[in-house]
Protein backbone atom coordinates (compact mmCIF):
# COMPACT_ATOMS: atom_id res chain seq x y z
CA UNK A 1 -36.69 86.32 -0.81
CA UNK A 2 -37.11 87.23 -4.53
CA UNK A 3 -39.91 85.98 -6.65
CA UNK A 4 -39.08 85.09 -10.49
CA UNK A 5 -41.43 87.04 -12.89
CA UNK A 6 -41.34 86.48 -16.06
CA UNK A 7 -40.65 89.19 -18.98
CA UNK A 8 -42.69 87.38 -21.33
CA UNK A 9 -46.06 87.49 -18.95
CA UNK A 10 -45.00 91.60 -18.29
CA UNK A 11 -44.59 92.13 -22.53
CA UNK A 12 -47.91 90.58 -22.87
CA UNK A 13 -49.82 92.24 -19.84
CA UNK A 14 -48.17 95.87 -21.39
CA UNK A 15 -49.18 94.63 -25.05
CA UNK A 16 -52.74 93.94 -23.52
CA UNK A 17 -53.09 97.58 -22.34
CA UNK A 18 -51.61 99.32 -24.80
CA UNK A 19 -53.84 97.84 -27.16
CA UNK A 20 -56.51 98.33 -25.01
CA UNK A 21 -56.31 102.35 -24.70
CA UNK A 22 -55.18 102.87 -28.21
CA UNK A 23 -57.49 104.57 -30.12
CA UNK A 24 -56.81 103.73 -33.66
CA UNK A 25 -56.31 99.73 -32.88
CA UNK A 26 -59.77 100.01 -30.60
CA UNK A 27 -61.23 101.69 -34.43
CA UNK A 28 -60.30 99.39 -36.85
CA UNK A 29 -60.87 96.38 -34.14
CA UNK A 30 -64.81 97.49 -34.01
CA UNK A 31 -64.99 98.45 -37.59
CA UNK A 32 -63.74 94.99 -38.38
CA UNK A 33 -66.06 93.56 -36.17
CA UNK A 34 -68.75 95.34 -37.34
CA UNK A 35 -68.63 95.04 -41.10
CA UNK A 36 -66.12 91.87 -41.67
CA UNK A 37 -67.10 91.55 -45.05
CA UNK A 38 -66.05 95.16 -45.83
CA UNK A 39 -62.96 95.29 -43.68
CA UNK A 40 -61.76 92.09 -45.34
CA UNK A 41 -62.52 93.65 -49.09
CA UNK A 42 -60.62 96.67 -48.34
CA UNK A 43 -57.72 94.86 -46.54
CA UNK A 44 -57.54 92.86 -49.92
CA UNK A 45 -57.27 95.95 -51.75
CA UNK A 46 -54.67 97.45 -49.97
CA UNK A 47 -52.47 94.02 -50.59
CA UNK A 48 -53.08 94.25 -54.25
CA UNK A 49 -52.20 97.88 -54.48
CA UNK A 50 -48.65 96.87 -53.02
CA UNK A 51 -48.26 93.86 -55.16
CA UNK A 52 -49.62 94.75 -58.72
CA UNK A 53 -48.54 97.48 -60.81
CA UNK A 54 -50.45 100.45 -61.76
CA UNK A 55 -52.07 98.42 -64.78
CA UNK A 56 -52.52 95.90 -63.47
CA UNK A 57 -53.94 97.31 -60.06
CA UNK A 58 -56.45 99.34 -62.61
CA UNK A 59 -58.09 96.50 -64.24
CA UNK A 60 -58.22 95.21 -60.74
CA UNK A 61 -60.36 97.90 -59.32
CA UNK A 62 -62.73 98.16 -62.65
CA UNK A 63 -63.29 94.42 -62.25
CA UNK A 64 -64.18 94.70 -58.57
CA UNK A 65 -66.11 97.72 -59.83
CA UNK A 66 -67.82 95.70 -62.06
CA UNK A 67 -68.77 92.32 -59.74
CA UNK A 68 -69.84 94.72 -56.79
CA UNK A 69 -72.57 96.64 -59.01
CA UNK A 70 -73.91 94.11 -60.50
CA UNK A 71 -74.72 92.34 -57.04
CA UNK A 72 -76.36 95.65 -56.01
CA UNK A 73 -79.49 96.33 -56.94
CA UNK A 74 -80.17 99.23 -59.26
CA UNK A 75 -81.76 102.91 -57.70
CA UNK A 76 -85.35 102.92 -57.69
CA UNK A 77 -87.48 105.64 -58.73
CA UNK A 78 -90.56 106.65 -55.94
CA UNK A 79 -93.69 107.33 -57.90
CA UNK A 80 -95.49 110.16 -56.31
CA UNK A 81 -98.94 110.85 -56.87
CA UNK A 82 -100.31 111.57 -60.84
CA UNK A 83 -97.36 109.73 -62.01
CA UNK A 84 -94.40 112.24 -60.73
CA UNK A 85 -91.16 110.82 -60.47
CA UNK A 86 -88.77 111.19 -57.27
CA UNK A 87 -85.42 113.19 -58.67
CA UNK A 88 -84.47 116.59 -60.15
CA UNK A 89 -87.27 118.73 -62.33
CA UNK A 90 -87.53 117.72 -65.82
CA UNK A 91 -87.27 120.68 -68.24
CA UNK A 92 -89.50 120.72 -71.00
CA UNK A 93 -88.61 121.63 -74.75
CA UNK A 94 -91.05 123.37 -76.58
C-alpha cells in the first residue's frame, strides 16, 4: 500500500532547512533581529536607490543625513585635569 505525501509539505520542510543552514539568510535574519530599526532604514535605502534617480536619490541621502544628526547628540569633549581637553595636541603660535 502507498501513502499520499504531499509536494507542498516536502517544498516547505526543504525550504525550512535550507534556510536554516544558510549562512547569509541566518546573517541578515539576526542582524534584523537585532537592530530592526537599522535593518529597516537601510532596507529603505536600498528601495529608494532603485526607484529615484541619481538627483533625486542625492538629496535623499543629505536629507536623511541631515534628520539622523540632528537626533544624535553632538561629541563631547573629556576635561582632564588643569583644564586639558581630550583630542589631538594643540599647536601654539608664537
Amino acid at each position: 500500500m502507498t501513502k499520499y505525501v504531499d509536494l507542498k509539505l516536502i517544498k516547505q520542510e526543504l525550504e525550512k532547512i535550507r534556510k536554516s543552514k544558510h549562512f547569509g539568510y541566518q546573517r541578515v535574519k539576526d542582524r534584523a533581529i537585532r537592530n530592526p530599526t537599522t535593518f529597516a532604514e537601510h532596507k529603505n535605502i536600498v528601495k529608494q536607490r532603485k526607484n529615484l534617480s541619481n538627483d533625486r536619490f542625492a538629496t535623499f541621502i543629505t536629507q536623511l543625513q541631515k534628520n539622523h544628526d540632528t537626533s544624535l547628540p553632538g561629541p563631547k569633549t573629556i576635561k582632564h585635569g588643569k583644564g586639558r581637553e581630550s583630542g589631538p595636541p594643540k599647536k601654539n603660535h608664537d
